[in-house]
PDB file of N, CA and C in Angstrom:
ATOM      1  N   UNK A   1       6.870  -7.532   7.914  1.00  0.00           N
ATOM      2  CA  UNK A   1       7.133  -6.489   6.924  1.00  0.00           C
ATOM      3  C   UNK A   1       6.853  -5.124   7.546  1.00  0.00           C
ATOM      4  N   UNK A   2       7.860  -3.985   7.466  1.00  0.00           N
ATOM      5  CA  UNK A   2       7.627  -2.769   7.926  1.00  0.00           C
ATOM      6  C   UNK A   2       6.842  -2.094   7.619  1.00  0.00           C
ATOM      7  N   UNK A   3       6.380  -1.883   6.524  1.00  0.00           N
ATOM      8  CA  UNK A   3       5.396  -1.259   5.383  1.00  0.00           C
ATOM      9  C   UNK A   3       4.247  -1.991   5.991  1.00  0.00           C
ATOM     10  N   UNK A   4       3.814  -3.087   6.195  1.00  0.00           N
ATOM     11  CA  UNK A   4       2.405  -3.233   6.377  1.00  0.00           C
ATOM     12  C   UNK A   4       2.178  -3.492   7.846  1.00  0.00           C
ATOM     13  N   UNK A   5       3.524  -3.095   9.090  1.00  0.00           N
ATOM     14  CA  UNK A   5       2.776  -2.701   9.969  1.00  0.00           C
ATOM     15  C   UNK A   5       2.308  -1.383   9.769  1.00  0.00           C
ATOM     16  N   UNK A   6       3.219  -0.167   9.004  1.00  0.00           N
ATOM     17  CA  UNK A   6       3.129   0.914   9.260  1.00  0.00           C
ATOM     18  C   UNK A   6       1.633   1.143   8.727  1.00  0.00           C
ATOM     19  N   UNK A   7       1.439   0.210   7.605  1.00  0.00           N
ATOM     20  CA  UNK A   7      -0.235   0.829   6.597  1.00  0.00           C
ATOM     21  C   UNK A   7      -1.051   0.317   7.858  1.00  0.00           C
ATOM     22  N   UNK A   8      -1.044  -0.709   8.613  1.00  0.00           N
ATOM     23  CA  UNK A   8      -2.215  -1.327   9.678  1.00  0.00           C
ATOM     24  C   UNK A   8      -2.252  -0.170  10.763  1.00  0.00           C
ATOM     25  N   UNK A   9      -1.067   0.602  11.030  1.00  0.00           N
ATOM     26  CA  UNK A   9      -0.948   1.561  12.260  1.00  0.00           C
ATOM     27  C   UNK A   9      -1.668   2.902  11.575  1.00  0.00           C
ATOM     28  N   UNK A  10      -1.834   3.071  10.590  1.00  0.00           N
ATOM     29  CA  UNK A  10      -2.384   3.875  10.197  1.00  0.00           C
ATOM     30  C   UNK A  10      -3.870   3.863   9.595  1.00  0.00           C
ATOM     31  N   UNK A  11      -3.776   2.677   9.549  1.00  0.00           N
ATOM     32  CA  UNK A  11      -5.530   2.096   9.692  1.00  0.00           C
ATOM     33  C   UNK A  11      -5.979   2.323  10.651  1.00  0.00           C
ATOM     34  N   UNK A  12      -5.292   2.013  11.365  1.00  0.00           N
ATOM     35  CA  UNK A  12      -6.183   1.881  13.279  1.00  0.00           C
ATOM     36  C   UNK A  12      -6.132   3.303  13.624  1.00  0.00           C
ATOM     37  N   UNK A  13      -5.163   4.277  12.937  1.00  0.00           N
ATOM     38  CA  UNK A  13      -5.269   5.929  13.790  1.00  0.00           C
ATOM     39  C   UNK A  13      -6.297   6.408  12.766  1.00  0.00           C
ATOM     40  N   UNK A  14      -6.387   6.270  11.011  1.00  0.00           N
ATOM     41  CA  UNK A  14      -7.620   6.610  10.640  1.00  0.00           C
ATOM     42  C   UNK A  14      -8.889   6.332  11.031  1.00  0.00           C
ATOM     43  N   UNK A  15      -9.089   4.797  11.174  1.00  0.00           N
ATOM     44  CA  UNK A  15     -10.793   4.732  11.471  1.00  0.00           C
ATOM     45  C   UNK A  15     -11.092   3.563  10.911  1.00  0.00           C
ATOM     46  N   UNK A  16     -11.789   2.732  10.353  1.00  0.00           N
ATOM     47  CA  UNK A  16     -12.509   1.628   9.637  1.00  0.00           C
ATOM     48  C   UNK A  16     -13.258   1.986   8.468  1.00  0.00           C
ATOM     49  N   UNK A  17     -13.088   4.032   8.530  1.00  0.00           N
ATOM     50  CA  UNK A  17     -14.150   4.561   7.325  1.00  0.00           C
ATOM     51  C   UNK A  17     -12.931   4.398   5.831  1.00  0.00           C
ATOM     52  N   UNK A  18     -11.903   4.481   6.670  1.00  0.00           N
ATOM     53  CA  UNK A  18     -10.775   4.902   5.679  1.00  0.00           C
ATOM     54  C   UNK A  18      -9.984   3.289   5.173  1.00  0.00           C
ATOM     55  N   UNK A  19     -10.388   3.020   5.777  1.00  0.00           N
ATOM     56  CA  UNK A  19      -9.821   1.390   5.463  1.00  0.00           C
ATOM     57  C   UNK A  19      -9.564   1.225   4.063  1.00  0.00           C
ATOM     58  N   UNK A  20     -10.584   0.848   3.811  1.00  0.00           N
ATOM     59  CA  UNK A  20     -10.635   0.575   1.984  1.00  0.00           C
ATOM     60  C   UNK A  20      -9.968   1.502   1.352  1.00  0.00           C
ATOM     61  N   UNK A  21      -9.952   2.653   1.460  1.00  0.00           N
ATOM     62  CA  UNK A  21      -9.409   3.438   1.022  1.00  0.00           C
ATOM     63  C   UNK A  21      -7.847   3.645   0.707  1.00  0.00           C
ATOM     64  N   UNK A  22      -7.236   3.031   2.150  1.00  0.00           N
ATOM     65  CA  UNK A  22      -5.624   2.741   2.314  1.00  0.00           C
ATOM     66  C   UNK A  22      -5.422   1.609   1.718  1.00  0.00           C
ATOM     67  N   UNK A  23      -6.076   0.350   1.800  1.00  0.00           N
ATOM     68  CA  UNK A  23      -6.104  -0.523   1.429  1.00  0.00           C
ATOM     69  C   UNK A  23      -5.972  -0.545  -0.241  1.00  0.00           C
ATOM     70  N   UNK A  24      -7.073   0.036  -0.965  1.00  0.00           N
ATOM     71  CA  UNK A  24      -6.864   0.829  -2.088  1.00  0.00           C
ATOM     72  C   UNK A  24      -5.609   0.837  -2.478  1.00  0.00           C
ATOM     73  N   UNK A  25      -5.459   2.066  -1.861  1.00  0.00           N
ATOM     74  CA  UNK A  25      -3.547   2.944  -2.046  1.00  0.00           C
ATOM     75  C   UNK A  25      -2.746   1.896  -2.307  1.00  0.00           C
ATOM     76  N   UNK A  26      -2.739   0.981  -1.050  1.00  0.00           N
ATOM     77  CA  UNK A  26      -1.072  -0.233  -0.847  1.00  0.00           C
ATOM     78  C   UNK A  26      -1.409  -0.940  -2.290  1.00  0.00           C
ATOM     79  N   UNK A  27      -3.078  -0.983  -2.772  1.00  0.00           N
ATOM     80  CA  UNK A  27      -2.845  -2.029  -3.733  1.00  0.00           C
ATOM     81  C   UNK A  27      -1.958  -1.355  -5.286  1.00  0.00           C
ATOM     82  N   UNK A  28      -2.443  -0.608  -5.416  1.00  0.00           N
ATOM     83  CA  UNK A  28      -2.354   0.834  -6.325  1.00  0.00           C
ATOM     84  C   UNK A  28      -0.489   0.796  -6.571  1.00  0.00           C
ATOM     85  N   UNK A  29      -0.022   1.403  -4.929  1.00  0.00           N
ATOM     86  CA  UNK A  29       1.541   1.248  -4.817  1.00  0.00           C
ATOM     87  C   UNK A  29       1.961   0.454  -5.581  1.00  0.00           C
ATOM     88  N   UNK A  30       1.366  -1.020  -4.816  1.00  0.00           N
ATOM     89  CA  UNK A  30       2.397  -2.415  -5.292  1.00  0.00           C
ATOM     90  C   UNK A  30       2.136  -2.903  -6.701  1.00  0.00           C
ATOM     91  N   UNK A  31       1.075  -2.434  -7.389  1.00  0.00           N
ATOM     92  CA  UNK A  31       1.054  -2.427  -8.130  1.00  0.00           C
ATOM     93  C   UNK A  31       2.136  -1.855  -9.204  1.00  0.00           C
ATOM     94  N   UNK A  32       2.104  -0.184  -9.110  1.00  0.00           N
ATOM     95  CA  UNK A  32       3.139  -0.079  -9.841  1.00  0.00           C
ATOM     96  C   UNK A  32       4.675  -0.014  -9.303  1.00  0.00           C
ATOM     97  N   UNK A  33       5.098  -0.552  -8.299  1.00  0.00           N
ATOM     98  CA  UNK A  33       6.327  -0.703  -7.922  1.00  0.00           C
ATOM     99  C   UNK A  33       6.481  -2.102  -9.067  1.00  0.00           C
ATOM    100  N   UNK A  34       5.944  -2.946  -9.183  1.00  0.00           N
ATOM    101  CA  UNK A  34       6.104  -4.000 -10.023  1.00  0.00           C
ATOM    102  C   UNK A  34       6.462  -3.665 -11.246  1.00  0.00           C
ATOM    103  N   UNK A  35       5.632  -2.756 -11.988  1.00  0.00           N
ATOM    104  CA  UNK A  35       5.550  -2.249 -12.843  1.00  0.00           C
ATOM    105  C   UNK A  35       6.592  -1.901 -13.093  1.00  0.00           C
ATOM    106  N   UNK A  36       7.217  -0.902 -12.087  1.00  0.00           N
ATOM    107  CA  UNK A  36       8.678  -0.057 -12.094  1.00  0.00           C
ATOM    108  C   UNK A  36       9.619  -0.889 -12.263  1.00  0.00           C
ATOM    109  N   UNK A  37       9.768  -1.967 -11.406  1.00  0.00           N
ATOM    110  CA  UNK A  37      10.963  -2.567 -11.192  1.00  0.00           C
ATOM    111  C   UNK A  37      11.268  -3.578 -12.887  1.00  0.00           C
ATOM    112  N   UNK A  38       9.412  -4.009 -13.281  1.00  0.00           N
ATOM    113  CA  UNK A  38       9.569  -5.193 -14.609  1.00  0.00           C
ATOM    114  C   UNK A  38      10.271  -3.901 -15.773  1.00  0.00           C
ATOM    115  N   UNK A  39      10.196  -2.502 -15.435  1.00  0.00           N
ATOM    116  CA  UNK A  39      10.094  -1.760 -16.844  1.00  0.00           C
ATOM    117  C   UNK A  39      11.915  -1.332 -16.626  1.00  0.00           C
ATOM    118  N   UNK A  40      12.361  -1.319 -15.150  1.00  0.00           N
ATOM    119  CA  UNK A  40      14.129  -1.316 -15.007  1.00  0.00           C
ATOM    120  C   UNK A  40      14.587  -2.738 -15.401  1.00  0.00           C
ATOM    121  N   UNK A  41      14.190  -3.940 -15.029  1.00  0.00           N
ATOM    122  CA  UNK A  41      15.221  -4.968 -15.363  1.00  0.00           C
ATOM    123  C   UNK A  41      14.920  -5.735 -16.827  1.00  0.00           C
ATOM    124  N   UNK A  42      13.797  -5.098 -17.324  1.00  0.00           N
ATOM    125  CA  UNK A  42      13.656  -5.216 -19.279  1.00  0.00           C
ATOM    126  C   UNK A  42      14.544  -4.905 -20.167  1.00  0.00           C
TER     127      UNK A  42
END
């Protein structure tokens, strides 16, 4: 998947402080991309 090399490549240029943090984010994203997509094909 392109997206989660790009979030891991950007893990490794942030640091290990920021980890959770991105990690966070992607969950956050995919979260509401789901959201988006269940509230278009309703």
């Amino acid at each position: 998947h392109q997206l989660r090399f790009y979030n891991g490549h950007k893990i490794r240029l942030l640091g290990s402080q920021n980890c959770m943090f991105i990690v966070a984010l992607d969950i956050c994203f995919n979260v509401f991309h789901r959201i988006y997509v269940l509230i278009l094909t309703s």
